[in-house]
Protein backbone atom coordinates (compact mmCIF):
# COMPACT_ATOMS: atom_id res chain seq x y z
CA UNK A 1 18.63 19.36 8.03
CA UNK A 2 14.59 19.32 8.13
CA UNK A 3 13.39 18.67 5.07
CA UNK A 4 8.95 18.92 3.79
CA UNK A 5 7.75 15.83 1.71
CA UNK A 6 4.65 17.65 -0.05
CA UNK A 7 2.75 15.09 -1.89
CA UNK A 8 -0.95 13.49 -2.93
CA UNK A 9 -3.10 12.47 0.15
CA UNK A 10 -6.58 11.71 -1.99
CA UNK A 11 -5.53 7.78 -1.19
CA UNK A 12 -5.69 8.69 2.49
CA UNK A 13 -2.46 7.02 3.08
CA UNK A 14 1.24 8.19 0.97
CA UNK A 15 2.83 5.53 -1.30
CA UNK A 16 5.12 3.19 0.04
CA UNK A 17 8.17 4.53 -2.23
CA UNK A 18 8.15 7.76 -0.76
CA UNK A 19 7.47 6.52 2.87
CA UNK A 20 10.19 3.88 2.76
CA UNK A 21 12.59 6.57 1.40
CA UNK A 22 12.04 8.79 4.15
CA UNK A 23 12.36 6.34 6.60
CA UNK A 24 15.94 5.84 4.99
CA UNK A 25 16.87 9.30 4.48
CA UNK A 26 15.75 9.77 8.30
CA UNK A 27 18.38 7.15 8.95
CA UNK A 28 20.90 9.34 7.65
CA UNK A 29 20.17 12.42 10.05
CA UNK A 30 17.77 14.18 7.99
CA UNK A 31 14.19 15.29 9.94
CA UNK A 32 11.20 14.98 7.54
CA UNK A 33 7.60 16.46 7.97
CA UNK A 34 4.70 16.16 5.72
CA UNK A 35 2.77 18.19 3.79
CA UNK A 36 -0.70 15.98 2.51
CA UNK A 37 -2.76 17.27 -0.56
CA UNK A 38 -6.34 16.61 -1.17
CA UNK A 39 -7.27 17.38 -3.74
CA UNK A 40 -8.02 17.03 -7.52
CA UNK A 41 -6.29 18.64 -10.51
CA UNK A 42 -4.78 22.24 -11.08
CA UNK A 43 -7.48 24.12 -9.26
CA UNK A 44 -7.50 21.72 -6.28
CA UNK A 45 -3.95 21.55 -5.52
CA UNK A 46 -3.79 25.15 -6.15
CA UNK A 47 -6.33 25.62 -2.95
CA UNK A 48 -4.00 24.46 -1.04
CA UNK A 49 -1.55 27.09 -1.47
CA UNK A 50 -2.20 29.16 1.83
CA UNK A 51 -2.23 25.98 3.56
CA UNK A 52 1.47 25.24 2.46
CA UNK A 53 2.19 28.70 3.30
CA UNK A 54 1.21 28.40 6.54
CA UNK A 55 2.79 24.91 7.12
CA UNK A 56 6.35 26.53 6.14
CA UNK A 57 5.49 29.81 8.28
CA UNK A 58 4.99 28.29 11.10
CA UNK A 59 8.14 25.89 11.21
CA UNK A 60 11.58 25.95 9.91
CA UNK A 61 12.29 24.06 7.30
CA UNK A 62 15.81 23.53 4.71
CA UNK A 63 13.77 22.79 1.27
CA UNK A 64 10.74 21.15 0.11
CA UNK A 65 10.81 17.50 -1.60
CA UNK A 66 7.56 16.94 -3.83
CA UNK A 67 6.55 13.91 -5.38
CA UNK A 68 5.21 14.24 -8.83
CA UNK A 69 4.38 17.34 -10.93
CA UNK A 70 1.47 18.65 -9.62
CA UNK A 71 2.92 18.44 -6.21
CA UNK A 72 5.61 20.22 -7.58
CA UNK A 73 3.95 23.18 -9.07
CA UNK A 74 1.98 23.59 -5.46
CA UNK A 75 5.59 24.09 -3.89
CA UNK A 76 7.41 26.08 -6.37
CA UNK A 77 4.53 28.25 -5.83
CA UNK A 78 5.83 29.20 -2.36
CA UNK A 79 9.34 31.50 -2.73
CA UNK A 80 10.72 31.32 0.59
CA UNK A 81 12.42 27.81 -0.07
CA UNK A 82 14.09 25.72 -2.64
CA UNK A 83 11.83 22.63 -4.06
CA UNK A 84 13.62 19.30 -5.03
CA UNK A 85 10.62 17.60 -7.49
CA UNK A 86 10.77 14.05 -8.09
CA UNK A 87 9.21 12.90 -11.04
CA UNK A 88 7.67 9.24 -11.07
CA UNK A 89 6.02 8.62 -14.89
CA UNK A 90 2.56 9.53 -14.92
CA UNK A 91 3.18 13.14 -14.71
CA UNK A 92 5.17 13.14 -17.64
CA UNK A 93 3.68 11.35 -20.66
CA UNK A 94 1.21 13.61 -22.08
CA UNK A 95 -1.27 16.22 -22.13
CA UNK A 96 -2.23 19.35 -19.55
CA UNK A 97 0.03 17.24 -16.65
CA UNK A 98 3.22 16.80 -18.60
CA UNK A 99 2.54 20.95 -19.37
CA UNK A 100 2.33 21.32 -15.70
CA UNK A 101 5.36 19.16 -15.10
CA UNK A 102 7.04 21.17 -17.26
CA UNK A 103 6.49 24.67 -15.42
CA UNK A 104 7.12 23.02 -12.20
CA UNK A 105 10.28 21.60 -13.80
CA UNK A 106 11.41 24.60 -15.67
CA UNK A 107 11.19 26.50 -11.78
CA UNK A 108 12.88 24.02 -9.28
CA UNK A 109 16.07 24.07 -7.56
CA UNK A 110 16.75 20.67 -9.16
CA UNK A 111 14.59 17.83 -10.19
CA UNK A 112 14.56 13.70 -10.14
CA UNK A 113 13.72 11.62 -12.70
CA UNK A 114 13.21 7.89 -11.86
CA UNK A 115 13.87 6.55 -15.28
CA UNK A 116 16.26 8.85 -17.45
CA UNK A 117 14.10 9.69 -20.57
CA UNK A 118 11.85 11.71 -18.29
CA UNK A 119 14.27 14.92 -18.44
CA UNK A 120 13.83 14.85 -21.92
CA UNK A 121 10.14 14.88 -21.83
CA UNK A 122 10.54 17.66 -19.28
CA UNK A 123 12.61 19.88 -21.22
CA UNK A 124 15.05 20.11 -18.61
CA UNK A 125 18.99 19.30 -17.93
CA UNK A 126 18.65 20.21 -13.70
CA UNK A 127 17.74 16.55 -13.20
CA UNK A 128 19.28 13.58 -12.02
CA UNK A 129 18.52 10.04 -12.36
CA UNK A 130 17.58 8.28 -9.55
CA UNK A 131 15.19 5.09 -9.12
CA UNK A 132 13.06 5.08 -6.52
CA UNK A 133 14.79 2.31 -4.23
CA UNK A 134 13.30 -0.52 -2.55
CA UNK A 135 13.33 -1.96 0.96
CA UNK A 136 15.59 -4.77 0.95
CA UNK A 137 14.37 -6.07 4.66
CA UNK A 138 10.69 -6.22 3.43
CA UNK A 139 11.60 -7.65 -0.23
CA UNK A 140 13.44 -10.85 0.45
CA UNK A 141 13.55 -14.50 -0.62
CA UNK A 142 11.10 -16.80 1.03
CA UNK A 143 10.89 -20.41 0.53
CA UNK A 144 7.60 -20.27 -1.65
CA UNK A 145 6.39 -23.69 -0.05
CA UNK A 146 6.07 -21.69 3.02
CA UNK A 147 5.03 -19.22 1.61
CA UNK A 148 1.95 -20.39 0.12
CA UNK A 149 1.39 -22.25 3.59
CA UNK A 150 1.70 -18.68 5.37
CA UNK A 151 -1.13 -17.34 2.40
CA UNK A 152 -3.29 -20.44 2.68
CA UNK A 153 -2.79 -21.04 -0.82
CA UNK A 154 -2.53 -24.37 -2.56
CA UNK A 155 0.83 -25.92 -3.14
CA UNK A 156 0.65 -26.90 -6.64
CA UNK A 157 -1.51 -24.15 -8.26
CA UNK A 158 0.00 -22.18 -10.81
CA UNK A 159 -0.12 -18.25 -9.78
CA UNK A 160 0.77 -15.33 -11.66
CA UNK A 161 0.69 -12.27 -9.94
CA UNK A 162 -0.49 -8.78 -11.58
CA UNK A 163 0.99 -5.98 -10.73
CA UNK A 164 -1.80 -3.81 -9.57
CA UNK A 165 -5.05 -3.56 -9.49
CA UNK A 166 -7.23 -5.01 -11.83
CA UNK A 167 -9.65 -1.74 -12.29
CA UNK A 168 -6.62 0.52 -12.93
CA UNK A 169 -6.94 1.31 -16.35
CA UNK A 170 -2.83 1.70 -16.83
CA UNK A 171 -2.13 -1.29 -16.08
CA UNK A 172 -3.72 -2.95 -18.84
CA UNK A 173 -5.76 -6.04 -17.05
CA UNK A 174 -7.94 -7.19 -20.07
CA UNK A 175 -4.83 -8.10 -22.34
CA UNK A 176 -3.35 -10.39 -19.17
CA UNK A 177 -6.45 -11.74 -18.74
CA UNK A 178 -6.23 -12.80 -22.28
CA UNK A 179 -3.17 -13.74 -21.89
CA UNK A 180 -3.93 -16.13 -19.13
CA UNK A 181 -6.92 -17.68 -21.35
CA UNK A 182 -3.79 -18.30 -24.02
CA UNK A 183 -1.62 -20.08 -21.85
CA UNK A 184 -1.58 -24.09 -22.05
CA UNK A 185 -1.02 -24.70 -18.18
CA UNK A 186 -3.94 -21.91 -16.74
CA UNK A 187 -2.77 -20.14 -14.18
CA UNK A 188 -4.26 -18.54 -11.83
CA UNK A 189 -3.76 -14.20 -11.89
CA UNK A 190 -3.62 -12.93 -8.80
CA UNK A 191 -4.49 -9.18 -8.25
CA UNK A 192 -2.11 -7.25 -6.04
CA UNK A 193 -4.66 -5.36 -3.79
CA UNK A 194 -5.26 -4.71 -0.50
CA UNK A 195 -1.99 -6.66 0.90
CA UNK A 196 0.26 -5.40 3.51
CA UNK A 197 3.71 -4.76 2.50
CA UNK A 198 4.25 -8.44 4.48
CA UNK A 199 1.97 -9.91 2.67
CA UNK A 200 3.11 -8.61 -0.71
CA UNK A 201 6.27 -10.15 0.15
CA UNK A 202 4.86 -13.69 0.70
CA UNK A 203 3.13 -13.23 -3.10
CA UNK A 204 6.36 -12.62 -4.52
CA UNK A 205 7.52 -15.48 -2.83
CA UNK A 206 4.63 -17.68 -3.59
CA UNK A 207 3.45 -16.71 -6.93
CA UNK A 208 5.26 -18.62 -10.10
CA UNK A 209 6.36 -15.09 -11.69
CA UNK A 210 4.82 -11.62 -12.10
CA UNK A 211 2.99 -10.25 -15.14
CA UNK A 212 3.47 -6.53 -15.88
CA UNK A 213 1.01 -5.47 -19.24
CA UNK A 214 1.40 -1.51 -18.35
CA UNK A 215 0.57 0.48 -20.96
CA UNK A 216 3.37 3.33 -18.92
CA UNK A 217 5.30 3.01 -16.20
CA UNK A 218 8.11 4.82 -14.62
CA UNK A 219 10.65 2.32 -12.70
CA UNK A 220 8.45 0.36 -11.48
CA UNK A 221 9.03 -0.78 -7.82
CA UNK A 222 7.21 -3.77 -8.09
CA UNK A 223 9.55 -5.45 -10.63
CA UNK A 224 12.34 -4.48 -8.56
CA UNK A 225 10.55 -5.61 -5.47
CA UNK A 226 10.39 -9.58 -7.25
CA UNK A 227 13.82 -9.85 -8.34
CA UNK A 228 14.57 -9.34 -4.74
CA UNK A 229 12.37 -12.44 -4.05
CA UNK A 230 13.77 -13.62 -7.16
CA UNK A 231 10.84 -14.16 -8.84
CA UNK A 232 10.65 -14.44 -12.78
CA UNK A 233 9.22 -11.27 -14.58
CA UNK A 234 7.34 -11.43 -18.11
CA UNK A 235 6.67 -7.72 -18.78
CA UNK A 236 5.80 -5.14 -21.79
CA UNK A 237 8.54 -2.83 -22.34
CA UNK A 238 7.61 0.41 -20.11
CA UNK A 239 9.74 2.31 -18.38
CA UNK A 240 13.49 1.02 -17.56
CA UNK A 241 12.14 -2.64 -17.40
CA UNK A 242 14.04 -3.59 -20.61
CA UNK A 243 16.86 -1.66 -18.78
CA UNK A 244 16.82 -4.00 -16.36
CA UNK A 245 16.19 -6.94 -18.01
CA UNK A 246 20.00 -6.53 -19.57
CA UNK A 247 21.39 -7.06 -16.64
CA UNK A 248 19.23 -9.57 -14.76
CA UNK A 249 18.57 -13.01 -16.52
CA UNK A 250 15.10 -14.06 -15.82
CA UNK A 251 13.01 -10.66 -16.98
CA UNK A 252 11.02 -11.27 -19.96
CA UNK A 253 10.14 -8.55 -22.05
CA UNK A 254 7.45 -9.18 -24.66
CA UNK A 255 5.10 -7.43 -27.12
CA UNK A 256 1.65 -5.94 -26.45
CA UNK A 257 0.37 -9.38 -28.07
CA UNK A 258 -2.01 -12.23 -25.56
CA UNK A 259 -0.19 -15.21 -27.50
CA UNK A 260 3.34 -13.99 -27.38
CA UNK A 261 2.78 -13.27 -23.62
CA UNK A 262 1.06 -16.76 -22.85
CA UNK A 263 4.30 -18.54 -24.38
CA UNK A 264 6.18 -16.65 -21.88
CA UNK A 265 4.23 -17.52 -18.74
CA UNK A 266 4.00 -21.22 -19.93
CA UNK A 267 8.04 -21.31 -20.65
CA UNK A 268 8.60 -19.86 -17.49
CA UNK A 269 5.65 -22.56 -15.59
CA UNK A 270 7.44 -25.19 -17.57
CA UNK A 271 11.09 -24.35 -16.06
CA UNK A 272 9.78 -23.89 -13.02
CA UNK A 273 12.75 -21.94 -11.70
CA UNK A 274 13.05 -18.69 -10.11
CA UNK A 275 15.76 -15.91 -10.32
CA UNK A 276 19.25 -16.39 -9.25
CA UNK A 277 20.85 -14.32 -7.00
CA UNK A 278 22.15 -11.24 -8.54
CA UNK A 279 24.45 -8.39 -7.20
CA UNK A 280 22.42 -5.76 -9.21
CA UNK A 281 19.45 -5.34 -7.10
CA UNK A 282 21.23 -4.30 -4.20
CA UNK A 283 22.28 -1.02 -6.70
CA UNK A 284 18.18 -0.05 -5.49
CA UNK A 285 18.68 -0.52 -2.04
CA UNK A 286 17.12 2.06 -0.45
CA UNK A 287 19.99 2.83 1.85
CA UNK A 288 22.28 3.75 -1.60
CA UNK A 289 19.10 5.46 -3.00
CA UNK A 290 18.82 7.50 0.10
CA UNK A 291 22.81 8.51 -0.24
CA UNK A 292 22.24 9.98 -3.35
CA UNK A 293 19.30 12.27 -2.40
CA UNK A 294 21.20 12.86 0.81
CA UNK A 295 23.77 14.54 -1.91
CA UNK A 296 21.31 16.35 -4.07
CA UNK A 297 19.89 17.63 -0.65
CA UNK A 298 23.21 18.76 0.57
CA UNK A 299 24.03 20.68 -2.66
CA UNK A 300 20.99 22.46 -2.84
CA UNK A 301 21.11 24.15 0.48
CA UNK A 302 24.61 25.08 -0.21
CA UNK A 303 23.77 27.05 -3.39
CA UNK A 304 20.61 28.36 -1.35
CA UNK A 305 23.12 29.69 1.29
């Protein structure tokens, strides 16, 4: 089975979720080549039609897998193969990109929703529900003394990690800096930029919990990513956070409110624990994720046939 991975290339590198998927669908005997778009918006993804033309032309190729809506539409554009469309969050809350998620939707072989609510919003019932998964050999529990030695970072600081960076706009920065101003103890708020997937690792490790003040989010790998370090989460309730946060003691979820969240960082400084070890992360190892797409792969070309 070869399968195309069309997706966004404006960052000049892919996201780590769909790399680290590959690299465990690979794993399971699947080839994978990739298909990088530059471009902005309808018109500029559009431009890059003859280019994906060409690309499946010119090699041989089972179906197309494209990550988020826009890279969708692009593929279902072509009508030589199926497209498998995987839908991540932003392309589906609002506006001219949840329209265009919806056409892509509405013409796909089948389509994947990371948190279940999504095929709703697309106005679809060809979906299935599958997380993006995480890599369990890069997310793993450190001590967090040596961890902070490894960082250069001060033992006894408080640290609260953010979940992004602090200029992008959905992840709400200026109400956890408020928060942090609220909180009794004064942490420090780490931004989560410009780290190597290593490195990221030793933050989760290091850092006292993570702080997630998303206005929308999806699944959100990074949450998933520090309960495998088992690092204590205070977060807003986006995506399937609160999902999660059934099933895994140590997840906060709190209102969109600086004081409510400070009380949570503090209780959480105050304890000074982290996460216990808990079966249900291993559910988003990448190895099971990549089983199930293996599946939805497998079916696909069978009804193509």
């Amino acid at each position: 089975m070869r399968v195309l991975i069309v997706c966004s290339g404006n960052k000049g590198k892919i996201n780590p979720f769909i790399t680290e998927q590959v690299n465990a669908l690979t794993k399971k005997g699947i080839a994978f080549d990739y298909f990088l778009i530059k471009g902005h918006g309808f018109s500029g993804y559009l431009s890059k039609l003859r280019a994906l033309r060409k690309k499946i032309t010119e090699n041989s190729y089972d179906l197309i897998h494209a990550h988020y809506g826009l890279s969708g539409l692009l593929a279902i554009l072509q009508k030589k193969l199926p497209v498998v469309i995987t839908f991540h969050g932003s392309d589906v809350m609002k506006g001219k990109v949840l329209f265009l998620s919806r056409l892509a939707a509405h013409r796909a072989a089948h389509n994947i929703v990371v948190e279940g609510s999504f095929g709703q919003r697309l106005r679809t019932q060809n979906f299935s529900t599958i997380p993006c998964g995480i890599d369990l050999t890069t997310f793993y529990e450190v001590n967090p003394i040596r961890a902070r030695q490894l960082l250069g970072l001060l033992p006894d600081q408080p640290l609260v990690l953010f979940t992004s960076a602090f200029d992008n706009p959905v992840k709400n920065y200026p109400l956890a800096k408020e928060a942090i101003q609220c909180t009794t103890q004064q942490p420090n708020l780490v931004e989560l930029k410009n780290y190597t997937r290593q490195e990221v690792n030793l933050l989760m490790n290091a850092c006292n919990l993570l702080l997630m003040t998303s206005f929308s989010e999806g699944s959100p790998q990074v949450v998933k990513e520090a309960v495998a370090c088992r690092l204590p989460v205070v977060s807003t309730p986006v995506g399937d956070v609160a999902k999660l946060a059934e099933r895994i003691k140590g997840i906060h979820i709190v209102p969109y409110d600086a004081k409510k969240i400070a009380l949570a960082i503090d209780h959480i400084l105050e304890q000074g624990v982290r996460l216990k070890e808990n079966e249900v992360i291993q559910e988003y190892d990448n190895e099971k994720v990549a089983d199930r797409i293996k599946t939805v792969y497998l079916s696909i070309i069978k009804n193509a046939s």
